[in-house]
Protein backbone atom coordinates (compact mmCIF):
# COMPACT_ATOMS: atom_id res chain seq x y z
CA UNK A 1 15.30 -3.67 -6.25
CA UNK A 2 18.93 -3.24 -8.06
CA UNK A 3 17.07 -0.56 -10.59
CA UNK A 4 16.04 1.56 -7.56
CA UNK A 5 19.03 0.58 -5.72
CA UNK A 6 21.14 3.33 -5.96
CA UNK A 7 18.60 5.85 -4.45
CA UNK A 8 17.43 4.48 -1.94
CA UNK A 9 18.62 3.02 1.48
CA UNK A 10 21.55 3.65 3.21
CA UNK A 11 25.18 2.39 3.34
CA UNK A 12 27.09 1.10 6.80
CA UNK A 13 30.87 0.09 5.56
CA UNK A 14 31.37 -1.64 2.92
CA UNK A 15 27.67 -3.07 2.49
CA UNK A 16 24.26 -0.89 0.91
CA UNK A 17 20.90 -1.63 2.54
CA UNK A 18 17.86 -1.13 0.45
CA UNK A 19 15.52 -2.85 2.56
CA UNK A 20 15.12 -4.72 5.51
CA UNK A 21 13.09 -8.75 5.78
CA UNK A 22 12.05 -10.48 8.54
CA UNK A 23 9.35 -13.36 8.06
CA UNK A 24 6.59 -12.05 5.30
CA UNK A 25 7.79 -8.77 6.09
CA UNK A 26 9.54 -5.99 4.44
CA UNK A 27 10.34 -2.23 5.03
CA UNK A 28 11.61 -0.19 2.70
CA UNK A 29 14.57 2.16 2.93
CA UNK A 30 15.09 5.72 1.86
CA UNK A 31 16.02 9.11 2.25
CA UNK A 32 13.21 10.70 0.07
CA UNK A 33 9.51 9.61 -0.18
CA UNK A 34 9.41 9.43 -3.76
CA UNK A 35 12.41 7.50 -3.76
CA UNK A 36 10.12 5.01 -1.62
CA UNK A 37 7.23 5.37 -4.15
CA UNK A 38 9.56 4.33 -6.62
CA UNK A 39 10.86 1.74 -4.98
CA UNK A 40 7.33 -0.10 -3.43
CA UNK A 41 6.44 0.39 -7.37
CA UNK A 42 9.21 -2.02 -8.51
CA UNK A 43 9.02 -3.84 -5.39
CA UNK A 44 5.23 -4.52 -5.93
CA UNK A 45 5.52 -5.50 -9.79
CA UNK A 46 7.96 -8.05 -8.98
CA UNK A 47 6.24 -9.34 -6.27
CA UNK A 48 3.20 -9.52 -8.75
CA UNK A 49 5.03 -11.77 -11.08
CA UNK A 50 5.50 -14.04 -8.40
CA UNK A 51 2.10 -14.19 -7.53
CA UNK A 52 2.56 -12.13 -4.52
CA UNK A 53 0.73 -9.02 -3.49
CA UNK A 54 1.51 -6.22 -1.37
CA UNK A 55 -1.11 -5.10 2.14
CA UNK A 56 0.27 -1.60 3.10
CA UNK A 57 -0.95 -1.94 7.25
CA UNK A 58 -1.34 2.14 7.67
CA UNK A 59 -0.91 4.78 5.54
CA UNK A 60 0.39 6.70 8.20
CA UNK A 61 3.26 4.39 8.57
CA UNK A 62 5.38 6.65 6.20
CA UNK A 63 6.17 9.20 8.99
CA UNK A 64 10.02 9.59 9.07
CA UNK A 65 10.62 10.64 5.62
CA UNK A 66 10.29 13.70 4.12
């Protein structure tokens, strides 16, 4: 996430969120969609290398950027 990093998320103080976890899930944080593209990219190749994979719920779930 550090590559993408500096794009995306948002920054409260001191501290710079780029995502947020809870449990096996993750949303992703940005002020441009394909800032989030580029991000769930990354995101999903590392997870891959882990042998994890990515289930996007809904499609539709992107509302809110733009």
């Amino acid at each position: 996430m550090e590559r993408v990093a500096s794009r995306t998320g948002f920054s409260l103080g001191n501290d710079h969120f780029t995502d947020l976890d809870y449990a096996d899930d993750v949303v992703l944080l940005a002020h441009k969609m394909d800032y989030i593209h580029s991000a769930l990219e990354v995101f999903e190749t590392t997870a891959s290398q882990l042998g994890l994979h990515i289930f996007a719920e809904d499609e539709d779930s992107e509302s809110g950027c733009g």
